[in-house]
C-alpha atoms as a PDB file:
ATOM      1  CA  UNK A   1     111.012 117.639  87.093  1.00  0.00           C
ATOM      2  CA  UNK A   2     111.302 117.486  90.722  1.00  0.00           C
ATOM      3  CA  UNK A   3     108.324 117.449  93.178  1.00  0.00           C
ATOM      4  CA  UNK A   4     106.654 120.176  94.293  1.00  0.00           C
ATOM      5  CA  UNK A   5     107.091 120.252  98.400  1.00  0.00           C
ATOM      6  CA  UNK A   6     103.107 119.484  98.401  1.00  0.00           C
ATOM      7  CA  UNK A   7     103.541 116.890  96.326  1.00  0.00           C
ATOM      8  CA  UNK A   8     106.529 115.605  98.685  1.00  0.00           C
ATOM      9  CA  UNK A   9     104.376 116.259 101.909  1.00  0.00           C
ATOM     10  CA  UNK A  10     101.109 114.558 100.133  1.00  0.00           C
ATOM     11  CA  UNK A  11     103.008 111.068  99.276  1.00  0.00           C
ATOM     12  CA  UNK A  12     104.530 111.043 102.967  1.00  0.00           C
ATOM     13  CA  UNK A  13     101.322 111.674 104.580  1.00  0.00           C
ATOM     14  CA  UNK A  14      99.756 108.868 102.063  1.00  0.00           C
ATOM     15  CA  UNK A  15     103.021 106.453 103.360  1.00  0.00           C
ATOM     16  CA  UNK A  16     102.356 106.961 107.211  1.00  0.00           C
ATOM     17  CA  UNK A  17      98.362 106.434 106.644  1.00  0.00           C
ATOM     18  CA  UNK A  18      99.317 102.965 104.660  1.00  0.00           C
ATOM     19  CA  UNK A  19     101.257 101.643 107.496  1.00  0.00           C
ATOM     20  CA  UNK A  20      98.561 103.498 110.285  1.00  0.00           C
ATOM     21  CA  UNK A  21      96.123 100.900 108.595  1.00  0.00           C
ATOM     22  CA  UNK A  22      98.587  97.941 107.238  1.00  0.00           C
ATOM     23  CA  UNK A  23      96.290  95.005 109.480  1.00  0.00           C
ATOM     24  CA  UNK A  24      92.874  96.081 107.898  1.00  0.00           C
ATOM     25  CA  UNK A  25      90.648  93.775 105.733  1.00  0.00           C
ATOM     26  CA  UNK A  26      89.461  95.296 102.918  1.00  0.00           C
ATOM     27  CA  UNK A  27      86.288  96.378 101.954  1.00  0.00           C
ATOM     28  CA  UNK A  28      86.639  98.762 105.044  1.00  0.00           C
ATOM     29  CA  UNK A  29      84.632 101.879 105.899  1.00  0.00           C
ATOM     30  CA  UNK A  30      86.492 105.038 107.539  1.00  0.00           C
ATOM     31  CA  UNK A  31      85.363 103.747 111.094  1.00  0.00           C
ATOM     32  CA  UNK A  32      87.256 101.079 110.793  1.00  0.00           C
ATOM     33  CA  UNK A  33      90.563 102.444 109.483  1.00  0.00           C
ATOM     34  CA  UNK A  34      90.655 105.039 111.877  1.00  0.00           C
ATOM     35  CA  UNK A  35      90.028 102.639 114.612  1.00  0.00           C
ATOM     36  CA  UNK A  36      93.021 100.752 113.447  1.00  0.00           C
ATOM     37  CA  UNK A  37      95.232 103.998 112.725  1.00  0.00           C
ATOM     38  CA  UNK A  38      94.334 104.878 116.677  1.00  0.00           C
ATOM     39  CA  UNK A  39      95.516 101.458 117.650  1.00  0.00           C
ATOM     40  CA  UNK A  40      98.785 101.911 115.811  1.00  0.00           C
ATOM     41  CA  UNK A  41      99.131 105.382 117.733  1.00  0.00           C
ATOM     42  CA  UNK A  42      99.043 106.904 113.756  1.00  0.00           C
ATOM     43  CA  UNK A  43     100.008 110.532 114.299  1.00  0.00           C
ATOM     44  CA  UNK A  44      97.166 113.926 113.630  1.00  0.00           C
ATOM     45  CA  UNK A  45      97.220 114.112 109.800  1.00  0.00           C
ATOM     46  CA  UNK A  46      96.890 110.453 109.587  1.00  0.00           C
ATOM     47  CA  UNK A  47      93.785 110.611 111.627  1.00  0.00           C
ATOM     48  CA  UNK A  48      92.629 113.780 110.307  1.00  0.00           C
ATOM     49  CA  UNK A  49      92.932 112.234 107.105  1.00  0.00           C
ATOM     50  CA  UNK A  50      91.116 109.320 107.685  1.00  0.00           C
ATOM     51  CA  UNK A  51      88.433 111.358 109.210  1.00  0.00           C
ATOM     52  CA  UNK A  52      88.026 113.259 106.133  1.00  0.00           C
ATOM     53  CA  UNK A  53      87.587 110.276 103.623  1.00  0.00           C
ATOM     54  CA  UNK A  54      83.603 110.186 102.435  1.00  0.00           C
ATOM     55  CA  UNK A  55      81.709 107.272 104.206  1.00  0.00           C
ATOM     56  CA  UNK A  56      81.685 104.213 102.133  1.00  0.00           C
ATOM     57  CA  UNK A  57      83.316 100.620 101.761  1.00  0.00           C
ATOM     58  CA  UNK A  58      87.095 101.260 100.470  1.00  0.00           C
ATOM     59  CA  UNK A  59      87.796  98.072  98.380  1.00  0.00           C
ATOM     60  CA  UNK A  60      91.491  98.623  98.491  1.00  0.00           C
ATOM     61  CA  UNK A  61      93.983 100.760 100.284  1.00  0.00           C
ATOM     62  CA  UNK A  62      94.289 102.133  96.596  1.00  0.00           C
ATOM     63  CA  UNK A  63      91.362 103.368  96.606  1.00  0.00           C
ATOM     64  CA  UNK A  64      91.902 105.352 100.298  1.00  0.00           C
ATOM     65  CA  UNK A  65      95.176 106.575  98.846  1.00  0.00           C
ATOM     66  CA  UNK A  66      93.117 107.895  95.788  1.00  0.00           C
ATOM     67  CA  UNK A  67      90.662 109.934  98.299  1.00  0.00           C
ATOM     68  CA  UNK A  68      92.970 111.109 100.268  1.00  0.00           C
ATOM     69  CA  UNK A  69      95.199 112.814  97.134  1.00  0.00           C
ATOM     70  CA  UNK A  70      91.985 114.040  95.925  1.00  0.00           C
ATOM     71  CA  UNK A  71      91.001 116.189  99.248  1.00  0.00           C
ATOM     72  CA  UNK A  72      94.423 117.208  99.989  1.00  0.00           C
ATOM     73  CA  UNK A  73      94.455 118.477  95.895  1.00  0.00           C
ATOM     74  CA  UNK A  74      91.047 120.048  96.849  1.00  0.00           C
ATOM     75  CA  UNK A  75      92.974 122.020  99.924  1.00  0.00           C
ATOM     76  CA  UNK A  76      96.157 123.002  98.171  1.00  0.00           C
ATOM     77  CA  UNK A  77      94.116 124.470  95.110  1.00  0.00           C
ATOM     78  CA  UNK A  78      94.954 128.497  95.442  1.00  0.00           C
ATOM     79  CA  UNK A  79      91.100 130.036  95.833  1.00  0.00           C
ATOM     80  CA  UNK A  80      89.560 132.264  92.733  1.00  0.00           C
ATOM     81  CA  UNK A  81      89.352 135.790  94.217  1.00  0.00           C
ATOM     82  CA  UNK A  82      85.786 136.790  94.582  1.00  0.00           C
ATOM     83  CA  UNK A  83      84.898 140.298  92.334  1.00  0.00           C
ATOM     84  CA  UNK A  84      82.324 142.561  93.221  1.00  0.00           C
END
């Protein structure tokens, strides 16, 4: 089955914040990748990605990746209409 275009625009955004943050030492903290994603000159959504991730140590760029699907499944969810 081919991928949805959310899926398609998820896994590029998830590509362009790997190589925004390629030169970090993991565990890293979302201060720190952004401040390397800035450095690269990552574009917006990489940065408004990073920005979003929950502060804690990342062990892995795996484990950013996994965050960052996670939120962006969290936005793309369609809303339950509210009954009154």
């Amino acid at each position: 089955m081919p991928a949805s275009i959310p899926d398609v625009a998820r896994e590029a955004l998830i590509l362009r914040v790997e190589r925004a943050v390629d030169t970090v030492t993991f565990p890293a903290h979302p201060g720190t990748l952004i401040e390397c994603a800035e450095r690269a000159g990552a574009r917006a959504d990489v940065l408004a990605a990073l920005r979003e991730l929950p502060d804690e140590a990342f062990g892995s760029f795996s484990e950013v990746s996994a965050s960052i699907v996670a939120a962006h499944d969290r936005q793309a969810r369609p809303r339950p209409f509210a009954v009154r």
